[in-house]
Structure formats: structure tokens, C-alpha cells
Protein backbone atom coordinates (compact mmCIF):
# COMPACT_ATOMS: atom_id res chain seq x y z
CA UNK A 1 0.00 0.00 0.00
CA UNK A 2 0.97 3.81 -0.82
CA UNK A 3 0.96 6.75 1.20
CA UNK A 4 -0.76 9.42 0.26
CA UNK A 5 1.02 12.73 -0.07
CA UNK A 6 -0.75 16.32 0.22
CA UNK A 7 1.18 19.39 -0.46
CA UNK A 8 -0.81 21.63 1.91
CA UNK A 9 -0.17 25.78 0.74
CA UNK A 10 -1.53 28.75 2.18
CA UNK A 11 -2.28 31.52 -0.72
CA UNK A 12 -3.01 34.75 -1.78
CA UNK A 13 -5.43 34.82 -4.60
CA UNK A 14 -2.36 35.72 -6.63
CA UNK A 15 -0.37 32.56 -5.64
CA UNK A 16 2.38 34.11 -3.31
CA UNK A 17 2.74 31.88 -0.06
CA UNK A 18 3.93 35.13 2.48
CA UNK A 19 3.86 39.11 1.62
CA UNK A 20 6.14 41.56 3.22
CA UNK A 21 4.85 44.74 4.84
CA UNK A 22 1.97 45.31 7.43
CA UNK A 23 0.66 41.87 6.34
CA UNK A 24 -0.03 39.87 9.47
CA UNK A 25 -0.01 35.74 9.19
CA UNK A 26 -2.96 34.34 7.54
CA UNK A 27 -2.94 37.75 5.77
CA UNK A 28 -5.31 38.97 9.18
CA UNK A 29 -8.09 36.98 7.65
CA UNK A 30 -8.24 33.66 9.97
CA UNK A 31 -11.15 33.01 11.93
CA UNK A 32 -12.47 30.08 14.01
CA UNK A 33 -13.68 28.01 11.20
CA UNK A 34 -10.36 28.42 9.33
CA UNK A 35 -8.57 27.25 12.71
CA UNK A 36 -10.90 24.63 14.18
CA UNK A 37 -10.65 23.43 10.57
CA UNK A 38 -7.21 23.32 10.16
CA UNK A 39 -6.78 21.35 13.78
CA UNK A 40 -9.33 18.79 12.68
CA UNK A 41 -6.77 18.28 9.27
CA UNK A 42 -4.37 17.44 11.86
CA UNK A 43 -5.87 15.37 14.28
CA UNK A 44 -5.45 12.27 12.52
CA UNK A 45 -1.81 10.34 12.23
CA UNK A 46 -0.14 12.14 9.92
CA UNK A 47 3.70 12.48 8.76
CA UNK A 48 4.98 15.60 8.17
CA UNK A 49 7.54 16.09 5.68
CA UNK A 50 9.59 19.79 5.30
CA UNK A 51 12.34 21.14 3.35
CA UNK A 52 15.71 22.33 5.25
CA UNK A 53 14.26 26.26 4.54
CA UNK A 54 11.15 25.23 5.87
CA UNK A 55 12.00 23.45 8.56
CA UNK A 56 14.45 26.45 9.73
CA UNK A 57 11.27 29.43 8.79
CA UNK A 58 9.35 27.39 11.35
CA UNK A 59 11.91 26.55 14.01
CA UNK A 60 12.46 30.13 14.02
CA UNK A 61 9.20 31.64 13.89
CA UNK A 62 8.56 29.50 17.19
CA UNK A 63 11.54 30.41 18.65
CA UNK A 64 10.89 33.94 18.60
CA UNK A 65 6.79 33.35 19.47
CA UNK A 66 5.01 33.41 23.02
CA UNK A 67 2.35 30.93 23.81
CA UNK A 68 -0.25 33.69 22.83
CA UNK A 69 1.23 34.04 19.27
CA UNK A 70 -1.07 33.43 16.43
CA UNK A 71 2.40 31.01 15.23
CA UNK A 72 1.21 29.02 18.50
CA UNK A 73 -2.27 28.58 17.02
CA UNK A 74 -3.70 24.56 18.49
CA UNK A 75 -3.48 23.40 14.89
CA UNK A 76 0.54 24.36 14.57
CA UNK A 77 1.09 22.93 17.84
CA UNK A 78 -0.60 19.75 16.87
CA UNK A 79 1.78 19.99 13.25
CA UNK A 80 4.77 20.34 15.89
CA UNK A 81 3.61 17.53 17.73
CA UNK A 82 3.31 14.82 14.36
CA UNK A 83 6.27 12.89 13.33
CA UNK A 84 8.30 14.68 11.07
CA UNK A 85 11.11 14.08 8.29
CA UNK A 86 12.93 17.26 7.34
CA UNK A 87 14.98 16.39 3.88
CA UNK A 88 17.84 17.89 4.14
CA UNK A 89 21.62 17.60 3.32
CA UNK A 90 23.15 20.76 5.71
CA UNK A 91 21.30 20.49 8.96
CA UNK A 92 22.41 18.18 11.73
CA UNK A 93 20.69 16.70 14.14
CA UNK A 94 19.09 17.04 17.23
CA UNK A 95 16.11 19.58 15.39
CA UNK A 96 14.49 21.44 17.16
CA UNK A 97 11.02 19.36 16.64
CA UNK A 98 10.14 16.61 19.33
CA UNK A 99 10.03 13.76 17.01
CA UNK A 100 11.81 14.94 13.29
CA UNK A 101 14.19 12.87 11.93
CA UNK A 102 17.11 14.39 8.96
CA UNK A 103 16.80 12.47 5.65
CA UNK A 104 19.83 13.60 3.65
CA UNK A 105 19.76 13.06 -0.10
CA UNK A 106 17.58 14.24 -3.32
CA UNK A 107 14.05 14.71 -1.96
CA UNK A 108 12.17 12.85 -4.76
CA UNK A 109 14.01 9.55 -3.63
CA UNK A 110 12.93 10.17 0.13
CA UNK A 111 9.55 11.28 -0.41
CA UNK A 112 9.12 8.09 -3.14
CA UNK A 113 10.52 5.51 0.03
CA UNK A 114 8.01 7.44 2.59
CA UNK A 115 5.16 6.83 0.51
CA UNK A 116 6.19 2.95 0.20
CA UNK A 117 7.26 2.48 3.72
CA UNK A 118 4.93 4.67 5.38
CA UNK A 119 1.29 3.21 7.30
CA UNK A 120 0.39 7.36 7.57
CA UNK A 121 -0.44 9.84 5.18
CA UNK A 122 2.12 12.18 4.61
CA UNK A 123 1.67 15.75 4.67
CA UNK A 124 3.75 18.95 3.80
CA UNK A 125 3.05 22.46 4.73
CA UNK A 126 5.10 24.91 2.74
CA UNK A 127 8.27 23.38 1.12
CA UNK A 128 7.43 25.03 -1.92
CA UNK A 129 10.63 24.17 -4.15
CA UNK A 130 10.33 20.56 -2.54
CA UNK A 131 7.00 20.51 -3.86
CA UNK A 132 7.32 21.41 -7.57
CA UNK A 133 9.82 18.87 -7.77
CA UNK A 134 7.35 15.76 -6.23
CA UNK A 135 4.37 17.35 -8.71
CA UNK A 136 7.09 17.03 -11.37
CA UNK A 137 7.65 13.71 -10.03
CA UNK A 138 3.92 12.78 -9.87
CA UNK A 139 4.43 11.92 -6.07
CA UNK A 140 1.72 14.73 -4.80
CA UNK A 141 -1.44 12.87 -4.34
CA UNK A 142 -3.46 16.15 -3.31
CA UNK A 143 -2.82 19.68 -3.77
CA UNK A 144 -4.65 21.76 -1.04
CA UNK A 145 -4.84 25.38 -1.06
CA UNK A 146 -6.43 27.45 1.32
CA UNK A 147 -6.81 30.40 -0.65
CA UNK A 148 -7.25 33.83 1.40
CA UNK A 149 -9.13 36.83 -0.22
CA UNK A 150 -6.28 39.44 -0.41
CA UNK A 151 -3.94 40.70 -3.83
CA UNK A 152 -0.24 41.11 -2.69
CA UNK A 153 0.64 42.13 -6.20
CA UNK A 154 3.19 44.45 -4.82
CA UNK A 155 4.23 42.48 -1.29
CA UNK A 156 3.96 38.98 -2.46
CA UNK A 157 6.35 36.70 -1.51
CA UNK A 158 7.22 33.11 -2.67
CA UNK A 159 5.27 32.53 -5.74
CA UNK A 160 4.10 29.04 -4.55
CA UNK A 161 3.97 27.50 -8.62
CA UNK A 162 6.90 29.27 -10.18
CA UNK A 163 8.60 27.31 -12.60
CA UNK A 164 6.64 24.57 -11.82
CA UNK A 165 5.33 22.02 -14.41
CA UNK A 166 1.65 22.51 -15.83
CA UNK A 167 -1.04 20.18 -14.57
CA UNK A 168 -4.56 20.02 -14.47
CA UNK A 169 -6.34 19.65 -11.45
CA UNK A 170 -9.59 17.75 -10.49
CA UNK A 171 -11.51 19.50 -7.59
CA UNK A 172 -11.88 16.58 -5.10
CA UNK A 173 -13.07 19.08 -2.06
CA UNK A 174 -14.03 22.43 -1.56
CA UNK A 175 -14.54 24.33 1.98
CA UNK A 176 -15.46 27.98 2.47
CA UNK A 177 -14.14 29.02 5.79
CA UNK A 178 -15.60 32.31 7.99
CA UNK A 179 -17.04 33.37 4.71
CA UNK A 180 -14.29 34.14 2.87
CA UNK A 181 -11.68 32.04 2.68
CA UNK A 182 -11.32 29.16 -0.01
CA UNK A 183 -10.04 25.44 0.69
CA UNK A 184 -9.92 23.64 -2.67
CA UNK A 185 -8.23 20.10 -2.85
CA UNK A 186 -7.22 19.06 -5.96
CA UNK A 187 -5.73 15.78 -7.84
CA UNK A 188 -2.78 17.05 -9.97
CA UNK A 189 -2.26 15.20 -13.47
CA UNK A 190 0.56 15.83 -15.27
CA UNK A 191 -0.52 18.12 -18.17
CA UNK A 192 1.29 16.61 -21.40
């Protein structure tokens, strides 16, 4: 049996994954269905799986949180809390993550052993250039995108598909969260 992988991206409706400026995380647009949805995504056994930049964004962002951050939010906790394999050939262990192991090598190769050896889906928040590589790879399963309702056309940040391949997408699911915000799941194909 074979893991299933979700590449799990938070967006702006122009596809950058952050913004600079007076942008505050989520984009200041979470409410409690987007969070008491996002917690129930990561109830369930899971495995986490992060790029080396990911993994460090995150260990820093909770270094430098309090407990009443938004970065604290019951959902990231719960993320912290999974099993987690950060690919990665620089960083050395012990990570800062209670149970994250290092797999050093090319990420495809990991990420195609996980989902062989693996009795948990596998999950991966961020990890954008990770990402386009395993949808190049056909390795992503699902593509979910919570999609918030703001343009950063002149703050965006990370544009979560550049340079990535072209695929077409079967909606599989479809949540609207505190009125505004867009889940869509998708099913990527390989667009030849």
C-alpha cells in the first residue's frame, strides 16, 4: 500500500505563499472556522515532511513566538507535535522538533521511500521548491490550497507555482471558511 502525499499551501489569490509589509499571518483573515478546521486536518496520524528552509522558517518563527502568538495557534502545535522528516543535506541533528528525523539526499528519492514504507499519510506544509519537484515527479497525491481573499501584487512573496510544471487539477473538495476564505483540494495530473 501507498501513502498518500498532500502538499498543503496557504495563498493569496495571486499565488504568493507570504507578503512583506503590514501583512499579518494568515494575511489577518483567519477566523475560528479556518482554525478549528485546520486542527481537525491534523488530528489524525499524519507524517509531516519539510524542506531544510522550511523546517528552519518554522523553528524560528517559534523560537521567537510566546504561547499567545497566532504562530502558537492549536493546529501548529498539533503539526509540531506529528512525526516529522525534514529532507535535508546541511542540517544536523538534534532539530528542534520533538520527534523529526534528517533524511539527507535528493528529496524525490525520500519522499518516493516514505510513501512505500509509510502506514500514515504524509503531509507537507510549505516546502514550496520541494513541492514542484514531487508534482514534477507525480508523487503529490493532493494539492490543497487554502486560498485567502487578499492581492499582494506588490508584497507577495514566494510565488508558490513558479517554474513549476503545468497540470490540471480535479476538484476533489471544496470548503469555504468564515465566509471568505477558499479550501480547494485538488488531484494534480501531469498536463502533457
Amino acid at each position: 500500500m501507498t501513502a498518500t502525499y498532500t502538499f498543503d499551501v496557504f495563498s493569496s489569490l495571486d499565488g504568493f505563499g507570504a507578503a512583506s509589509g503590514n501583512w499579518t499571518g494568515y494575511w489577518g483573515k483567519q477566523g475560528p472556522e479556518l482554525l478549528d478546521h485546520r486542527l481537525d486536518l491534523y488530528r489524525d496520524e499524519q507524517r509531516m515532511v519539510f524542506g531544510a528552509n522550511t523546517y528552519r522558517a518554522f523553528a524560528q518563527m517559534l523560537a521567537a513566538s510566546t504561547e499567545e502568538s497566532e504562530v502558537r495557534d492549536p493546529w501548529v502545535t498539533r503539526m509540531i507535535n506529528l512525526p516529522a522528516t525534514v529532507v535535508s543535506s546541511t542540517l544536523e541533528a538534534p532539530l528542534d522538533w520533538p520527534d523529526a528525523t534528517i533524511a539527507s539526499g535528493d528529496a524525490v528519492d525520500i519522499v518516493a521511500q516514505l510513501k512505500k514504507e509509510s502506514d500514515v499519510p504524509l503531509r507537507s506544509h510549505g516546502s514550496l521548491s520541494m513541492n514542484r519537484a514531487l508534482l514534477a515527479a507525480g508523487l503529490v497525491d493532493r494539492v490543497q490550497v487554502t486560498l485567502f481573499p487578499v492581492i499582494t501584487g506588490q508584497t507577495g512573496l514566494e510565488p508558490i507555482f513558479l517554474g513549476a510544471a503545468d497540470f490540471d487539477l480535479e476538484l476533489i473538495e471544496n470548503h469555504t471558511l468564515d465566509g471568505n476564505i477558499q479550501e480547494l483540494i485538488y488531484r494534480p495530473t501531469l498536463h502533457i
